[in-house]
N, C-alpha and C. Protein backbone atom coordinates (compact mmCIF):
# COMPACT_ATOMS: atom_id res chain seq x y z
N UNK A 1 254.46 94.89 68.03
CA UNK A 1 253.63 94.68 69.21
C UNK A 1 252.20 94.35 68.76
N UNK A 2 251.67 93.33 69.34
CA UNK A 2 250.20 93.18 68.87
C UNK A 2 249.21 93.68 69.82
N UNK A 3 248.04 93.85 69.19
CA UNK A 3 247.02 94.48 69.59
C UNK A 3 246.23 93.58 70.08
N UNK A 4 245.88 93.36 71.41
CA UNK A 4 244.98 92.65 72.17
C UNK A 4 243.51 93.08 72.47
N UNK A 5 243.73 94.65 72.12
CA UNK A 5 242.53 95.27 72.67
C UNK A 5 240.67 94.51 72.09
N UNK A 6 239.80 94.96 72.82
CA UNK A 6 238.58 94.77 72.45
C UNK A 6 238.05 95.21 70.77
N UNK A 7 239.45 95.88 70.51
CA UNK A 7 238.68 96.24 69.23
C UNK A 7 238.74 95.60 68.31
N UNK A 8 239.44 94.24 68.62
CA UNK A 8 239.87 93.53 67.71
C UNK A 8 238.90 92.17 67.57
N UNK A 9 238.31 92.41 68.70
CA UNK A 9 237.12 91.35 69.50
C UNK A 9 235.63 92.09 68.42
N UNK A 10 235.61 93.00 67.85
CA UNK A 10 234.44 93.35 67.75
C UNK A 10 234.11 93.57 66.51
N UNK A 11 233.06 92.94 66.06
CA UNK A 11 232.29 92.11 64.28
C UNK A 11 230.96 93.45 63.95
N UNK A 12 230.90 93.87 62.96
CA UNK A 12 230.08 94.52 62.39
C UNK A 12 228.76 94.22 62.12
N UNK A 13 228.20 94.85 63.37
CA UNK A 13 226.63 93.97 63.26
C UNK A 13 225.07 94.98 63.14
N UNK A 14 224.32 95.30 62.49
CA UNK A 14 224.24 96.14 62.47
C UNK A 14 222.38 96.36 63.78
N UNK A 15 222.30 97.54 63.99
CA UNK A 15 221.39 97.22 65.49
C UNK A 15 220.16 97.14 65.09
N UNK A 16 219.51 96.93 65.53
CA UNK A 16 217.83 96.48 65.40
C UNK A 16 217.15 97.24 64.31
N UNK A 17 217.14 98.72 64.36
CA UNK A 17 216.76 99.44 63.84
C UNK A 17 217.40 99.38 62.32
N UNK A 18 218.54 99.08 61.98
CA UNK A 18 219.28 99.69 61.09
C UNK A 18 219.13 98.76 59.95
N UNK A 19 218.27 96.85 60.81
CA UNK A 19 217.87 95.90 59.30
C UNK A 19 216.74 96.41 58.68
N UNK A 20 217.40 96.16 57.43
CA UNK A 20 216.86 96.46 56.16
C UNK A 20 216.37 95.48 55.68
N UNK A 21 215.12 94.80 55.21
CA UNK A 21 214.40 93.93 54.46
C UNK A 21 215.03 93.62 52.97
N UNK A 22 215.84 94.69 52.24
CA UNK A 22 215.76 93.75 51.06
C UNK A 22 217.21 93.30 51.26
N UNK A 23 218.33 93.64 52.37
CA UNK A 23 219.35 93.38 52.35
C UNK A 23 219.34 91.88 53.41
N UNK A 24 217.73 91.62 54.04
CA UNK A 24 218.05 90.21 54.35
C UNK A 24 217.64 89.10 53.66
N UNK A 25 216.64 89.91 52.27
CA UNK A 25 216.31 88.79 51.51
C UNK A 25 217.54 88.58 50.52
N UNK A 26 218.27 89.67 50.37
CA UNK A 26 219.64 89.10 49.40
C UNK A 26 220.28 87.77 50.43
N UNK A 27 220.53 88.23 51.49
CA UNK A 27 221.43 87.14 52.17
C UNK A 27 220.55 85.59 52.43
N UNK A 28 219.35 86.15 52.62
CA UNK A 28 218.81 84.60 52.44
C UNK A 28 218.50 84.24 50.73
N UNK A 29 218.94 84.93 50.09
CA UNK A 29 218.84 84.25 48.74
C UNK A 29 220.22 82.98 47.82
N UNK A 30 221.41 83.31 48.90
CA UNK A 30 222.29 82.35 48.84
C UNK A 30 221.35 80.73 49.21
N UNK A 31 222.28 79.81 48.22
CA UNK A 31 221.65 78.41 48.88
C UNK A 31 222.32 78.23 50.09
N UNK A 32 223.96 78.29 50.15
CA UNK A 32 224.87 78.09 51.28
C UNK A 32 224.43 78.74 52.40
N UNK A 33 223.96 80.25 52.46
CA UNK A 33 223.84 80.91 53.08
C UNK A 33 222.36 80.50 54.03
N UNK A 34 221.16 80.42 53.31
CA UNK A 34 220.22 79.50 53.57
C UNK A 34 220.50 78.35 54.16
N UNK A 35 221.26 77.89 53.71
CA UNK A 35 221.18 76.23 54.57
C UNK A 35 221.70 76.01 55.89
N UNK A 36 222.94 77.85 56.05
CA UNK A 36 223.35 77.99 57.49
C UNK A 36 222.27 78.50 58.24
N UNK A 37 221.17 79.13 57.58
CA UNK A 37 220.57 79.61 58.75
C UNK A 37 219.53 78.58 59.20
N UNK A 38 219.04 77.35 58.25
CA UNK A 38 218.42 76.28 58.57
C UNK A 38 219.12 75.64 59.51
N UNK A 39 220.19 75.34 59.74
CA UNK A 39 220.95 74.85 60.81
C UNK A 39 220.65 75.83 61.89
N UNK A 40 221.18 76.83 61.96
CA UNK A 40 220.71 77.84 63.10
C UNK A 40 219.77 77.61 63.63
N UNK A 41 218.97 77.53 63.02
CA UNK A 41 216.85 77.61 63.55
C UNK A 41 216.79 76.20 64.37
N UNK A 42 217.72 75.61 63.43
CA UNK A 42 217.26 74.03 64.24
C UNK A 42 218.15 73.79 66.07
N UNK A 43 219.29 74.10 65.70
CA UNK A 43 220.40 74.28 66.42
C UNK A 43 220.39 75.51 67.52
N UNK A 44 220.02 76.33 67.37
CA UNK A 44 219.76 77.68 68.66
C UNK A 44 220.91 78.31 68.19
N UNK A 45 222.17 78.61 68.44
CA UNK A 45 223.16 79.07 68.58
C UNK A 45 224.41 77.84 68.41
N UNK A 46 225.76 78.51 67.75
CA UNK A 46 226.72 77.09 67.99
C UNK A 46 227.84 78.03 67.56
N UNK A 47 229.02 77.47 67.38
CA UNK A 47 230.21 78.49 66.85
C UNK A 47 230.10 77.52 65.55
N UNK A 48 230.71 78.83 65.16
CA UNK A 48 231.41 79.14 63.21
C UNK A 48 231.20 77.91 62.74
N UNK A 49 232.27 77.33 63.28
CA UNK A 49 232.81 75.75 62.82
C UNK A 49 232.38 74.27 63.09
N UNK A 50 231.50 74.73 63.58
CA UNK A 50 230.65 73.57 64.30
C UNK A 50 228.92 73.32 63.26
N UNK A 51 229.06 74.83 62.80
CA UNK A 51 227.59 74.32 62.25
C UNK A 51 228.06 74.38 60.65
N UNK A 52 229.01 75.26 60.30
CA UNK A 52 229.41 74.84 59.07
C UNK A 52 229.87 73.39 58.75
N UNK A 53 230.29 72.63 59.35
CA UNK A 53 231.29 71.27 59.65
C UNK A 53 230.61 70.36 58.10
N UNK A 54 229.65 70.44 58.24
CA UNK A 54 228.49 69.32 57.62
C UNK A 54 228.62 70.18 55.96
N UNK A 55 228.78 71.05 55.76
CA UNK A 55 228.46 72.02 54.40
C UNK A 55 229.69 72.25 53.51
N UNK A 56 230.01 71.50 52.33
CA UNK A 56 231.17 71.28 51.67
C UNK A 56 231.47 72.65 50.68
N UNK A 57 231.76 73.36 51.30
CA UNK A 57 232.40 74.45 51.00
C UNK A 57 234.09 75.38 51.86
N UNK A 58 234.90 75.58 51.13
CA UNK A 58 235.95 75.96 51.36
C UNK A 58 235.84 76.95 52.96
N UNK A 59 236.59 76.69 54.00
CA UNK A 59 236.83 77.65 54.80
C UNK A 59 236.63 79.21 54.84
N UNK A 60 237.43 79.58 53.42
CA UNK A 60 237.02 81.40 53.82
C UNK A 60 235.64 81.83 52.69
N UNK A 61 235.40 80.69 52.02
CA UNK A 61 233.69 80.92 51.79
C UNK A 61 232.83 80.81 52.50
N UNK A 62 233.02 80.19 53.69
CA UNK A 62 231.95 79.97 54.71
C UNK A 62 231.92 81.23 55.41
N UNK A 63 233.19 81.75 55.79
CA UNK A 63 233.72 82.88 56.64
C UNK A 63 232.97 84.35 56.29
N UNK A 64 232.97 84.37 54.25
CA UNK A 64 232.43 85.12 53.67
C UNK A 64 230.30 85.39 54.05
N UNK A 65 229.77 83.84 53.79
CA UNK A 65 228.52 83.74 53.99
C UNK A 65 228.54 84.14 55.46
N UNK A 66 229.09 83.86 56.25
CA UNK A 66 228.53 84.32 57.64
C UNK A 66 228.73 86.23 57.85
N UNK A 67 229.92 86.46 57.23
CA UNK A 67 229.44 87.91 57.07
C UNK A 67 228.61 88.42 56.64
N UNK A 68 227.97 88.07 55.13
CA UNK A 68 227.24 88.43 54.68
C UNK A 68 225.64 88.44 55.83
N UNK A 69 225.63 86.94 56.58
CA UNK A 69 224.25 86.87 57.18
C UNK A 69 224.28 88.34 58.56
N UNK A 70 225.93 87.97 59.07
CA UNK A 70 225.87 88.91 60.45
C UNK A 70 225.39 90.33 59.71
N UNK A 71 226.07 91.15 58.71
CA UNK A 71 226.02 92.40 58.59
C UNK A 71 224.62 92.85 57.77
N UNK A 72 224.31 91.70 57.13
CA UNK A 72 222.46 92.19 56.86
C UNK A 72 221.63 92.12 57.73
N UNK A 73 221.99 91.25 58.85
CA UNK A 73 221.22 91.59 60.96
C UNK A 73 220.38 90.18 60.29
N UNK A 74 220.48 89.24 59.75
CA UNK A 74 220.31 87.76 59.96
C UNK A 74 220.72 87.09 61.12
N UNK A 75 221.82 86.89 61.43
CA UNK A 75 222.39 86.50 62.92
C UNK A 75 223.33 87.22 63.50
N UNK A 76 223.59 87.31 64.97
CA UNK A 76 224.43 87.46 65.46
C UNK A 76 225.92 86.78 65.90
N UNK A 77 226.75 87.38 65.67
CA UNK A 77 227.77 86.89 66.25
C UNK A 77 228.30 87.35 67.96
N UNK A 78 229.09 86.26 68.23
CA UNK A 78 230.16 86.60 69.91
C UNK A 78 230.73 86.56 69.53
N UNK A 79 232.37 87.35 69.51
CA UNK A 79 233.51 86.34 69.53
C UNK A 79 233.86 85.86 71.15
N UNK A 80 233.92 85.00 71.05
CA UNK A 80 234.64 84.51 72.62
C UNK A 80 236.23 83.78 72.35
N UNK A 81 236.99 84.52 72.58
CA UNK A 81 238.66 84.24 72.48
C UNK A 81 238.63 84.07 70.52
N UNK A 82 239.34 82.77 70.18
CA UNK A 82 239.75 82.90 68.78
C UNK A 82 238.43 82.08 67.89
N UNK A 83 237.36 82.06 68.61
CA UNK A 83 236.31 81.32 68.30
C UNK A 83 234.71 82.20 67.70
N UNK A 84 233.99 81.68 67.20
CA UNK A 84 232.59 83.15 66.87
C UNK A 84 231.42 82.06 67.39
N UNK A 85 230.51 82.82 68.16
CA UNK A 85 229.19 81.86 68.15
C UNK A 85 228.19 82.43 67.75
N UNK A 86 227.76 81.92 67.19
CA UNK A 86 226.56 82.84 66.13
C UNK A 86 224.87 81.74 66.51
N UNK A 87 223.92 83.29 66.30
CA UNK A 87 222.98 82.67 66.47
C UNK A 87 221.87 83.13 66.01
N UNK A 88 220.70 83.02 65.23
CA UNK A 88 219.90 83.68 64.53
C UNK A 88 219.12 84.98 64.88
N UNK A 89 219.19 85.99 64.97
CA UNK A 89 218.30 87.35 65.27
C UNK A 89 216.89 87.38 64.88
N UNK A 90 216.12 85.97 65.53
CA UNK A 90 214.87 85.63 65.56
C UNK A 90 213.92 86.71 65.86
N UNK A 91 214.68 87.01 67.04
CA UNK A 91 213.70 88.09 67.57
C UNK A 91 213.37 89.27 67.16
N UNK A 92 214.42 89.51 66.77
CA UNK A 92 214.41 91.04 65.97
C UNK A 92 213.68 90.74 64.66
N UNK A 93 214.21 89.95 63.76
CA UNK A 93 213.40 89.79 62.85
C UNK A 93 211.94 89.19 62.41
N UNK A 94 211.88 88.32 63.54
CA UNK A 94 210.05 88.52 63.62
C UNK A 94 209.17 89.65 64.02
N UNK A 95 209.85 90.85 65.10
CA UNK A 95 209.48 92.12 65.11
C UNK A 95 209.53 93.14 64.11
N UNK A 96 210.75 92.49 62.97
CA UNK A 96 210.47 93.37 62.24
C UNK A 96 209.40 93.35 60.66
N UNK A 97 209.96 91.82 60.77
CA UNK A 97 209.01 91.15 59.73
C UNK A 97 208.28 89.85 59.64
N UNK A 98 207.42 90.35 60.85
CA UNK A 98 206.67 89.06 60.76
C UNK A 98 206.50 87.87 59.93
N UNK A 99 206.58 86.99 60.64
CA UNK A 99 206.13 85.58 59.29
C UNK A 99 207.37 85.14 58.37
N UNK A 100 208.32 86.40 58.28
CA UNK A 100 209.08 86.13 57.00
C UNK A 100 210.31 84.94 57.15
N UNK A 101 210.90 84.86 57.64
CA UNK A 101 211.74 84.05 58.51
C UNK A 101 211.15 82.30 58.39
N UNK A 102 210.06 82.44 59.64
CA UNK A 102 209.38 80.84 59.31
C UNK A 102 209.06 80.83 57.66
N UNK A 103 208.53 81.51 57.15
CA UNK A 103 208.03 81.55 55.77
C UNK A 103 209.51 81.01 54.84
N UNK A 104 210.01 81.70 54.81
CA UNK A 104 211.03 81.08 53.92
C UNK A 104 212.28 79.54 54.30
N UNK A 105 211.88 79.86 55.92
CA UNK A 105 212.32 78.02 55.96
C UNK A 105 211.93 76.96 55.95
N UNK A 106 210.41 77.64 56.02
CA UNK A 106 209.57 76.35 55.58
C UNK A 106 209.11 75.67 54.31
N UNK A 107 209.65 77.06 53.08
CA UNK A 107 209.73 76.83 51.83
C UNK A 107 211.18 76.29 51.44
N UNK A 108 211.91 76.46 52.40
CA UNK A 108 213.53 75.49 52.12
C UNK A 108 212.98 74.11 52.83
N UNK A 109 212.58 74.13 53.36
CA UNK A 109 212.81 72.63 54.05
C UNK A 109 211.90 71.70 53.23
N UNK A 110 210.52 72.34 52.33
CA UNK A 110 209.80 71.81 51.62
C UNK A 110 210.52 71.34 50.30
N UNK A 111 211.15 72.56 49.98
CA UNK A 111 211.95 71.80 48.82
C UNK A 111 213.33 70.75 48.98
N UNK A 112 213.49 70.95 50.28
CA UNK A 112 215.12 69.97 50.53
C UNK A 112 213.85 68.86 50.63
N UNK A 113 212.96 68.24 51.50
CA UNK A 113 212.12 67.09 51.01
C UNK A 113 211.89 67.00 49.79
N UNK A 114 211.32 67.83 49.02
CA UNK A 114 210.66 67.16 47.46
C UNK A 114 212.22 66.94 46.84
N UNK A 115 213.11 67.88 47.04
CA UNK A 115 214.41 67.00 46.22
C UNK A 115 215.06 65.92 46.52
N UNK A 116 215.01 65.25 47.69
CA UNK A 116 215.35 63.96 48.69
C UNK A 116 214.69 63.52 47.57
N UNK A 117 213.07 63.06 47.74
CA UNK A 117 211.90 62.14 47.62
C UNK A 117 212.11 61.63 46.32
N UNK A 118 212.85 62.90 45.18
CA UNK A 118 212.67 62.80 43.92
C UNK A 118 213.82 61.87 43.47
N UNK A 119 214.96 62.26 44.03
CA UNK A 119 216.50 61.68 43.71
C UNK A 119 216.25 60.11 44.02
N UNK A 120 215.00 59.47 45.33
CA UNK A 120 214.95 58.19 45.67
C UNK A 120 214.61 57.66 44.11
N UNK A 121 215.29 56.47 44.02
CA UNK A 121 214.63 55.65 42.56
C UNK A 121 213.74 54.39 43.46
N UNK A 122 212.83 53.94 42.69
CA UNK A 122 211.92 53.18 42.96
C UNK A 122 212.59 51.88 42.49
N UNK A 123 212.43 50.93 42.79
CA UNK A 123 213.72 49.64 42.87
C UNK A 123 212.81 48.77 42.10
């Protein structure tokens, strides 16, 4: 007999109070992991598979990085039926650590430009 209940609906997230600073700088210290939450920021919210789509990495590695971001209180997840929509815990984490968040995507996005600019060859 299978289990339908809500409990099966429900992802390990941990509550406002309970993020920890050096356990969200581990998770933003992945590149993969980083580059999902740059999508996030840009994107608002989206499911699993929709914002991974673009990022050439195996299915249950992606599955892995998004745990890692939900359970260090980086983003949140829904599940809605067999689907997850996840979306960045902006809020919480600018309350908890100001600045830090924009700060480090604006130091990813600086370096995804200087590595573009550099790879161009001059013709």
């Amino acid at each position: 007999m299978r289990n339908t209940g809500a409990a099966m609906r429900k992802v390990s997230q941990p509550t406002t109070e309970a993020i920890r600073l050096v356990e969200v700088l581990r998770a933003l210290a992945d590149p993969v992991r980083l580059d999902l939450v740059l999508r996030l920021d840009r994107m608002g919210e989206d499911f699993c598979n929709a914002i991974g789509a673009e990022i050439d990495v195996h299915q249950t590695t992606l599955s892995h990085h998004y745990r890692v971001l939900r359970e260090a209180g980086v983003t949140w997840t829904t599940v809605q039926g067999r689907s997850r929509l996840v979306r960045l815990r902006r809020e919480d984490l600018d309350a908890l650590f100001p600045g830090l968040l924009d700060s480090v995507l604006s130091a990813q996005r600086r370096t995804r430009d200087t590595a573009t600019t550099s790879t161009v060859k001059a013709p």
